[in-house]
PDB file of N, CA and C in Angstrom:
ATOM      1  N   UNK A   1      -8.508 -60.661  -6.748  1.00  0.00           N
ATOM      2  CA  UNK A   1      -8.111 -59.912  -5.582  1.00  0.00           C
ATOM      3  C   UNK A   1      -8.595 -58.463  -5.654  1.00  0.00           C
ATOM      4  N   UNK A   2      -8.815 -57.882  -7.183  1.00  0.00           N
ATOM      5  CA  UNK A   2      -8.790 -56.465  -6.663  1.00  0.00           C
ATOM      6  C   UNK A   2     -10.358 -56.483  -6.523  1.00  0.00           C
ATOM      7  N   UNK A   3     -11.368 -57.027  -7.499  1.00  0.00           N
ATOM      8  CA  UNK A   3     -12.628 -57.237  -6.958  1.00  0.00           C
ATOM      9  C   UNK A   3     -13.074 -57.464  -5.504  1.00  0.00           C
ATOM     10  N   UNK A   4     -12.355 -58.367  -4.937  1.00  0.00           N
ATOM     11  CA  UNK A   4     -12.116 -58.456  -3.707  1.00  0.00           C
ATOM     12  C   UNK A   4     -11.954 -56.679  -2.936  1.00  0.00           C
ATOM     13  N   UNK A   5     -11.119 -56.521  -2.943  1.00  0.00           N
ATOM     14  CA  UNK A   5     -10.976 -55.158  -2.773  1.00  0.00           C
ATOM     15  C   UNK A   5     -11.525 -54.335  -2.906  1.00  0.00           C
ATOM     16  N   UNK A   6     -12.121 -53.744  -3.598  1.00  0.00           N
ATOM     17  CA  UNK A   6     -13.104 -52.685  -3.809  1.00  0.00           C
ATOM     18  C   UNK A   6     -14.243 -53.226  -3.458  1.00  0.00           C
ATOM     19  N   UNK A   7     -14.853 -54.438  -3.563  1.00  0.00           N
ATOM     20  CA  UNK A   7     -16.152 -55.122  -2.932  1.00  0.00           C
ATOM     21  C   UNK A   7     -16.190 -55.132  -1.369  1.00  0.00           C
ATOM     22  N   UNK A   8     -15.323 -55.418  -1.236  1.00  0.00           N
ATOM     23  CA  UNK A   8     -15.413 -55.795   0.438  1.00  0.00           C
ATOM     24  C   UNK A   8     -14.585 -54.630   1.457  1.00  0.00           C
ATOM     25  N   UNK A   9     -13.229 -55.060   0.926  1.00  0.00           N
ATOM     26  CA  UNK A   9     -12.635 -54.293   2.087  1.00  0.00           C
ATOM     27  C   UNK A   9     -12.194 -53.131   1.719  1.00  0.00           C
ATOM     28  N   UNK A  10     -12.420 -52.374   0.651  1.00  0.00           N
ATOM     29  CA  UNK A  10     -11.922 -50.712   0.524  1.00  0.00           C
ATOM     30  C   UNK A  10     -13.860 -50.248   1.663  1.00  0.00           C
ATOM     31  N   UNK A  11     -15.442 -50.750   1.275  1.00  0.00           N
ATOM     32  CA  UNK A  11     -15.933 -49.725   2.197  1.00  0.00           C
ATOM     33  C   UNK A  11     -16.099 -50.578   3.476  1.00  0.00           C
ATOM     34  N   UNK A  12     -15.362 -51.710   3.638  1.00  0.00           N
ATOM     35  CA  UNK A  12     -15.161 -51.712   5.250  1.00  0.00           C
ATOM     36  C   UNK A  12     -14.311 -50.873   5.774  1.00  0.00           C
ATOM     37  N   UNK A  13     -13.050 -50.827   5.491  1.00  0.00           N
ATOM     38  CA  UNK A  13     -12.390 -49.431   5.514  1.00  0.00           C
ATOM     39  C   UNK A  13     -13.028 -47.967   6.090  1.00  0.00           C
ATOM     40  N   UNK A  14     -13.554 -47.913   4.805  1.00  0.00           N
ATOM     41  CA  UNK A  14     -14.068 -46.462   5.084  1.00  0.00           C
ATOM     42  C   UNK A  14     -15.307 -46.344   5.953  1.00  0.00           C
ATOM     43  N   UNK A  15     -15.768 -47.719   6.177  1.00  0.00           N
ATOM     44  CA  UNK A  15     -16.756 -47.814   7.289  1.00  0.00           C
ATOM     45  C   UNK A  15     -16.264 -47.352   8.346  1.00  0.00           C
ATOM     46  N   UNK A  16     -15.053 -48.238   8.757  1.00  0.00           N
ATOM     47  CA  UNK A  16     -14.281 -48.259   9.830  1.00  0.00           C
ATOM     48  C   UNK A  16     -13.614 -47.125  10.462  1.00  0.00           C
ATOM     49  N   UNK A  17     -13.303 -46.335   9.432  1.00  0.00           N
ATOM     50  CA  UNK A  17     -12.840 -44.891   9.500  1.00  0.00           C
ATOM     51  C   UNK A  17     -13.451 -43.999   9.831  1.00  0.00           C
ATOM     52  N   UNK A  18     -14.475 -43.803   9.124  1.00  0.00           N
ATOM     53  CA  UNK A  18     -15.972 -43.454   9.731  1.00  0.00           C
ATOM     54  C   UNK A  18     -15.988 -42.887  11.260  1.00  0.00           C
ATOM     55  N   UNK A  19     -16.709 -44.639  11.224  1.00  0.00           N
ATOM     56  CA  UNK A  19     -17.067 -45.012  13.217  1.00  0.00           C
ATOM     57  C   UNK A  19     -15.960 -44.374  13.717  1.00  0.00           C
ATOM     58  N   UNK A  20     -14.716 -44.946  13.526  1.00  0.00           N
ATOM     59  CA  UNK A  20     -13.829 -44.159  14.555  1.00  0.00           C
ATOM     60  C   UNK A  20     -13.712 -42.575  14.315  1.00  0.00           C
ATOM     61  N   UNK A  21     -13.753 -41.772  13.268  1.00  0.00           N
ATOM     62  CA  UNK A  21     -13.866 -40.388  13.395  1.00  0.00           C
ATOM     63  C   UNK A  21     -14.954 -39.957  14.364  1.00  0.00           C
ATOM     64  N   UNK A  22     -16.364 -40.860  14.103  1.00  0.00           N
ATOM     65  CA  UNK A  22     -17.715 -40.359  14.827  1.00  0.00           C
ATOM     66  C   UNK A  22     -17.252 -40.521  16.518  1.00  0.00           C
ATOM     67  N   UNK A  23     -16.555 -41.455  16.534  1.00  0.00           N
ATOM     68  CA  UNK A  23     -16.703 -42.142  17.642  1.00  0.00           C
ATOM     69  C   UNK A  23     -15.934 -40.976  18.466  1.00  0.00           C
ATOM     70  N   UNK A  24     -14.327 -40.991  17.987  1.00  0.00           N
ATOM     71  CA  UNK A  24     -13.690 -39.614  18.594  1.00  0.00           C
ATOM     72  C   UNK A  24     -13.942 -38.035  18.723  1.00  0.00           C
ATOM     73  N   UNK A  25     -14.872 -37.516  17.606  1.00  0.00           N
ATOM     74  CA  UNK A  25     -15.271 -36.391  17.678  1.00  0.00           C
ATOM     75  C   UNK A  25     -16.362 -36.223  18.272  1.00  0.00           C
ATOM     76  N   UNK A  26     -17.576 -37.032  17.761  1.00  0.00           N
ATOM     77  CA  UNK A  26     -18.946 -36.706  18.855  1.00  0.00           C
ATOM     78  C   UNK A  26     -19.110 -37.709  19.989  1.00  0.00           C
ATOM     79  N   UNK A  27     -18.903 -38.603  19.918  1.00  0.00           N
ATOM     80  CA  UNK A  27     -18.737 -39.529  21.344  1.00  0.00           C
ATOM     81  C   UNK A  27     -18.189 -38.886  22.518  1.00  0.00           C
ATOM     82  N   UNK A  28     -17.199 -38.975  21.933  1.00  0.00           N
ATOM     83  CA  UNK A  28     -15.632 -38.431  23.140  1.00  0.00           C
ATOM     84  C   UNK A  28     -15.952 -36.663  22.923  1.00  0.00           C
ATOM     85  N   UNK A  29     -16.016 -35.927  22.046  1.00  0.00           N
ATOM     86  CA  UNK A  29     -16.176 -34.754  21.954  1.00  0.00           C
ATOM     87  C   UNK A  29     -17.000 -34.228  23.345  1.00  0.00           C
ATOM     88  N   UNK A  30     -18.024 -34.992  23.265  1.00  0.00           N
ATOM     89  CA  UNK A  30     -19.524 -34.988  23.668  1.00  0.00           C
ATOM     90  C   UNK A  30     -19.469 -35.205  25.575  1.00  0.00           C
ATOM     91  N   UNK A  31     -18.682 -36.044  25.617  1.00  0.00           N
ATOM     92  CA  UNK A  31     -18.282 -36.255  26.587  1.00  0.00           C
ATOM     93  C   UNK A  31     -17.081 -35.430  27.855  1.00  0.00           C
ATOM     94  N   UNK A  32     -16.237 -34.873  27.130  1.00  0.00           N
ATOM     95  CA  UNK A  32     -15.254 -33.936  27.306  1.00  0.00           C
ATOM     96  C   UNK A  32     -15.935 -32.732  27.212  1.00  0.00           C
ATOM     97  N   UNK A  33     -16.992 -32.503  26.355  1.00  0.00           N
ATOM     98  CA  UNK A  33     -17.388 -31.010  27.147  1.00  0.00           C
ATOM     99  C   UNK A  33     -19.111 -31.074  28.048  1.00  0.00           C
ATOM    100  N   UNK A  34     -19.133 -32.120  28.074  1.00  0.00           N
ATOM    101  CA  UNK A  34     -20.071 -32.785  29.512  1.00  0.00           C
ATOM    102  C   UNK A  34     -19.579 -32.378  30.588  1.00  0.00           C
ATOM    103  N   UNK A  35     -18.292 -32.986  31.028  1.00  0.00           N
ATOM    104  CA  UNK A  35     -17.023 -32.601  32.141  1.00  0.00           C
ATOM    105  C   UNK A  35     -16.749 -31.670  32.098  1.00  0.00           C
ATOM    106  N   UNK A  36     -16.385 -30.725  31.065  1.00  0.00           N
ATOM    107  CA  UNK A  36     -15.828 -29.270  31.150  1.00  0.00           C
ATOM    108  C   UNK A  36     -17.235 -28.670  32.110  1.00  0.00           C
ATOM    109  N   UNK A  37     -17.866 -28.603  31.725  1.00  0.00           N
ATOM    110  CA  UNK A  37     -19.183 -28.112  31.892  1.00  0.00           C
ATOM    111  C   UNK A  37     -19.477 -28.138  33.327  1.00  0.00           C
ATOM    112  N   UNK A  38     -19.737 -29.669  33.906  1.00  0.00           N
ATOM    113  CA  UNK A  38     -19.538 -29.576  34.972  1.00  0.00           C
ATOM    114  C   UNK A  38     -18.653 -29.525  36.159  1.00  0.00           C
ATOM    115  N   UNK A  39     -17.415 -29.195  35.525  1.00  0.00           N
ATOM    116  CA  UNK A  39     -16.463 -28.704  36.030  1.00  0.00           C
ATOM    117  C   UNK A  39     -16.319 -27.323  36.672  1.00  0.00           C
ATOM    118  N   UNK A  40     -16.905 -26.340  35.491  1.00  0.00           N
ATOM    119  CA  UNK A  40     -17.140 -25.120  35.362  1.00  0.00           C
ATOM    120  C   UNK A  40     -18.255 -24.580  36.457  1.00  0.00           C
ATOM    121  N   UNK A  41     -19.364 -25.832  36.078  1.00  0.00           N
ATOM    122  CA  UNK A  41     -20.936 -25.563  37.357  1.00  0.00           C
ATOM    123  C   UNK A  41     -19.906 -26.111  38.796  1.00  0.00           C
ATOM    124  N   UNK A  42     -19.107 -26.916  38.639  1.00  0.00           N
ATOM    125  CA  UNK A  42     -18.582 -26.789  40.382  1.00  0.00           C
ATOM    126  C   UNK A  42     -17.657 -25.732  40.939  1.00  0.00           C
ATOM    127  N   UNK A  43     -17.450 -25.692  39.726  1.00  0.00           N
ATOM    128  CA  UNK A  43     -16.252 -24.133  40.522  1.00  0.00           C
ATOM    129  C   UNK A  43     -17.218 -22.831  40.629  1.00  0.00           C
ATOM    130  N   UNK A  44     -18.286 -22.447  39.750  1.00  0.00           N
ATOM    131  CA  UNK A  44     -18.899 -21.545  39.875  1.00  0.00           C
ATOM    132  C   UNK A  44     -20.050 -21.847  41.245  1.00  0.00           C
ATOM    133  N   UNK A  45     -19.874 -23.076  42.245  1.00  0.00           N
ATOM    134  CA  UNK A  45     -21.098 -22.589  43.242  1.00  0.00           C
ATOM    135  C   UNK A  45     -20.329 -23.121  44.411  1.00  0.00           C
ATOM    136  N   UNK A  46     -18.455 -23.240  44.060  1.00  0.00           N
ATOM    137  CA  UNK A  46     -18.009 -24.050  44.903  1.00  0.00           C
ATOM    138  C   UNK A  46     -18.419 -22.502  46.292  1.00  0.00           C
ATOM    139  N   UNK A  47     -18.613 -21.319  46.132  1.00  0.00           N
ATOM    140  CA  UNK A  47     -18.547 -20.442  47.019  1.00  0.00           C
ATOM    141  C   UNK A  47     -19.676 -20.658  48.291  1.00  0.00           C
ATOM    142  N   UNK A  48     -20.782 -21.770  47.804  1.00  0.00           N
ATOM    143  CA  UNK A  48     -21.843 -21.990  48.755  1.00  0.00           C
ATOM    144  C   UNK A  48     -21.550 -23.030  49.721  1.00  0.00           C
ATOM    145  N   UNK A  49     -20.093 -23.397  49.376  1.00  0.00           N
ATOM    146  CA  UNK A  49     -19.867 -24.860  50.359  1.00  0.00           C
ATOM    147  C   UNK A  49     -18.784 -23.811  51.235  1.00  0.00           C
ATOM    148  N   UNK A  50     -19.605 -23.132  52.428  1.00  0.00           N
ATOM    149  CA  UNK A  50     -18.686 -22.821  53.647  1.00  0.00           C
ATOM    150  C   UNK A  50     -18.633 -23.718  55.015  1.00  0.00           C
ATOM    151  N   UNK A  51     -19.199 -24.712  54.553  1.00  0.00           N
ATOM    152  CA  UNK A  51     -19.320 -25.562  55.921  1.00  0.00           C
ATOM    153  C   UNK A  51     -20.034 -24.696  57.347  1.00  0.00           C
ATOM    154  N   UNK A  52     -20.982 -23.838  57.631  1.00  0.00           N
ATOM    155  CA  UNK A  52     -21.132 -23.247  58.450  1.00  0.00           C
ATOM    156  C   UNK A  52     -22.659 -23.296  58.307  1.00  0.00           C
ATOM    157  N   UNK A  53     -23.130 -24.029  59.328  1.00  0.00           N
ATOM    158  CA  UNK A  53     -24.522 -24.639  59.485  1.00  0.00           C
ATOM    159  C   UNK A  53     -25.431 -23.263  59.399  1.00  0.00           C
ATOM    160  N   UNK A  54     -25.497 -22.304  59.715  1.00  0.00           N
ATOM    161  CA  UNK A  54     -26.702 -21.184  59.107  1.00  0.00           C
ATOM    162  C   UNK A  54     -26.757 -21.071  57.650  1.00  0.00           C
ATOM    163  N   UNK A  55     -25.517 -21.169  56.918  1.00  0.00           N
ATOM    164  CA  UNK A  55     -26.179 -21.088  55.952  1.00  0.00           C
ATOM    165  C   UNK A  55     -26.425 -22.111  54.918  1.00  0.00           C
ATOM    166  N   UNK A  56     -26.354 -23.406  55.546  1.00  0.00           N
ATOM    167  CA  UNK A  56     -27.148 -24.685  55.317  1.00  0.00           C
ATOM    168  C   UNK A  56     -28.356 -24.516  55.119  1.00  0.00           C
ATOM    169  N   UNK A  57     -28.698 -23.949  56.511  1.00  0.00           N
ATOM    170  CA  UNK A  57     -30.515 -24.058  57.067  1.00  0.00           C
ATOM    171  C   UNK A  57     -30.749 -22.596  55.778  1.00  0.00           C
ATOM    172  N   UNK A  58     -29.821 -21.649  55.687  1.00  0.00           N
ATOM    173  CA  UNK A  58     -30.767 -20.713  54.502  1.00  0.00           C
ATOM    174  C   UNK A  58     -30.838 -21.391  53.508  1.00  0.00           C
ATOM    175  N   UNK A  59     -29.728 -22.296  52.873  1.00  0.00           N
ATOM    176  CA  UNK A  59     -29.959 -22.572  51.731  1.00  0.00           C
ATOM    177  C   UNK A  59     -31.009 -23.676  51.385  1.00  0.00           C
ATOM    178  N   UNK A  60     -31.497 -24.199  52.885  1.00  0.00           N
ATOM    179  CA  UNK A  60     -32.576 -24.843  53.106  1.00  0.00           C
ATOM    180  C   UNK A  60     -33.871 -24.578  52.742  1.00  0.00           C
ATOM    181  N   UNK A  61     -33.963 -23.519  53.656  1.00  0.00           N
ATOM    182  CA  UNK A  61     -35.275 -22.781  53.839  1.00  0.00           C
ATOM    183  C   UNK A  61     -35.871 -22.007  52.312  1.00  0.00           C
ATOM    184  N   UNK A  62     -34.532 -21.241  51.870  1.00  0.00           N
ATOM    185  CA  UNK A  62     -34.332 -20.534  50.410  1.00  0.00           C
ATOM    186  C   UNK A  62     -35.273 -22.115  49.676  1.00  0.00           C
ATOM    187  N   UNK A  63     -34.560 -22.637  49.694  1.00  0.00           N
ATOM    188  CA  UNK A  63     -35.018 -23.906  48.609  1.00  0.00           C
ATOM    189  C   UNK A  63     -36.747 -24.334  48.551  1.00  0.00           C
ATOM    190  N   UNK A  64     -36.519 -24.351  49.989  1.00  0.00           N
ATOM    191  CA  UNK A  64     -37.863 -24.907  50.776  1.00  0.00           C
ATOM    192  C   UNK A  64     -39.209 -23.994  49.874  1.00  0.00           C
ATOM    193  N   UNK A  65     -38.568 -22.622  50.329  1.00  0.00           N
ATOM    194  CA  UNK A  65     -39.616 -21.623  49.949  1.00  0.00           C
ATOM    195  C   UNK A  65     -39.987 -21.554  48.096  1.00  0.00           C
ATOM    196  N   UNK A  66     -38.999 -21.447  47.278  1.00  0.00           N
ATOM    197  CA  UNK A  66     -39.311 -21.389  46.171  1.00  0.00           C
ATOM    198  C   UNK A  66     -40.303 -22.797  45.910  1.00  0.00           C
ATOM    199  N   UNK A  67     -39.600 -23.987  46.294  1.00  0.00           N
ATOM    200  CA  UNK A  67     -40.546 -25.046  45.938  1.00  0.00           C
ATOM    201  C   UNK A  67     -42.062 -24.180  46.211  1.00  0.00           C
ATOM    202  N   UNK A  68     -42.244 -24.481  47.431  1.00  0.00           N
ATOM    203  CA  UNK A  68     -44.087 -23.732  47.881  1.00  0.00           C
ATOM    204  C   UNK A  68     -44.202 -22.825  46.495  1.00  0.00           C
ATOM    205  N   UNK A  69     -43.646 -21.633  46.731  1.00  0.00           N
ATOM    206  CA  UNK A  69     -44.226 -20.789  45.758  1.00  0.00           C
ATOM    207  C   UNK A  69     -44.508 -21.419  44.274  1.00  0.00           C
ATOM    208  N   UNK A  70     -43.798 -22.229  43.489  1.00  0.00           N
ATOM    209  CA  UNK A  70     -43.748 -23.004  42.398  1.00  0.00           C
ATOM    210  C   UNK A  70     -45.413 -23.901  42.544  1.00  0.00           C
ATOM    211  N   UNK A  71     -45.423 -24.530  44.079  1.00  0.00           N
ATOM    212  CA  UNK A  71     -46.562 -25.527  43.834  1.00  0.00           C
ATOM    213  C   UNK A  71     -47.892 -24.505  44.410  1.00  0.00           C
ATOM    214  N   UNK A  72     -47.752 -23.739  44.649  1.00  0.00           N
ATOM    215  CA  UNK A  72     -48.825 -22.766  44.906  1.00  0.00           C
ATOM    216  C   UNK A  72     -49.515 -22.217  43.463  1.00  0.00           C
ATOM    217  N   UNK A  73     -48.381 -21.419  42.863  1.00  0.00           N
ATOM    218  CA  UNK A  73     -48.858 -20.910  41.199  1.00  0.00           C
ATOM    219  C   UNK A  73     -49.041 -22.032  40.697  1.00  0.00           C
ATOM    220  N   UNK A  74     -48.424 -23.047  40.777  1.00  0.00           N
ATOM    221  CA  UNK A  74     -48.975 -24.673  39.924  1.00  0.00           C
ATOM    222  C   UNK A  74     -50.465 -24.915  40.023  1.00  0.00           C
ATOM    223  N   UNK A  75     -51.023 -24.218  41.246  1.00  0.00           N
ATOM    224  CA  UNK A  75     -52.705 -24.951  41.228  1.00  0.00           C
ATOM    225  C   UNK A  75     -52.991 -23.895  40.898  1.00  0.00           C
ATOM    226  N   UNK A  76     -53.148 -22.611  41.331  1.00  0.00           N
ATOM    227  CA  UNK A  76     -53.819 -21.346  41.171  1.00  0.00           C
ATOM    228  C   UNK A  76     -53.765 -21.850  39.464  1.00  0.00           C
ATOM    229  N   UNK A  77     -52.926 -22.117  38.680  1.00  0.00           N
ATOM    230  CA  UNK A  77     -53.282 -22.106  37.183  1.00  0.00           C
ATOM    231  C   UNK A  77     -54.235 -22.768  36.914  1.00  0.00           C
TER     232      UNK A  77
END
């Protein structure tokens, strides 16, 4: 039995212990500050959602324009 034991199931054990530490700290860690994160990016641009169609079309046009400029310097290189 104790051969047993130390052969097999003391490093399944500590296998097992392992995975689940990895699993809860960087898995789940990893994940929980994924969400924080974008939690944080929605509250920081919640100020652009006024529902008021002009500044839709700016944040349109704004968008519109950087693209061009981006694919303009893209060929000139």
């Amino acid at each position: 039995d104790e051969l047993y034991q130390t052969v097999f199931i003391r490093p399944y054990n500590a296998l097992a212990d392992f995975l689940a530490t990895f699993d809860r700290d960087a898995v789940d860690g990893f994940g929980r500050s994924l969400a924080r994160f974008f939690g944080r990016l929605g509250e920081a641009v919640r100020f652009t959602q006024t529902g008021q169609l002009n500044w839709n079309v700016a944040g349109i046009v704004g968008g519109l324009a950087i693209i061009l400029i981006i694919v303009v310097i893209g060929r000139a290189a």
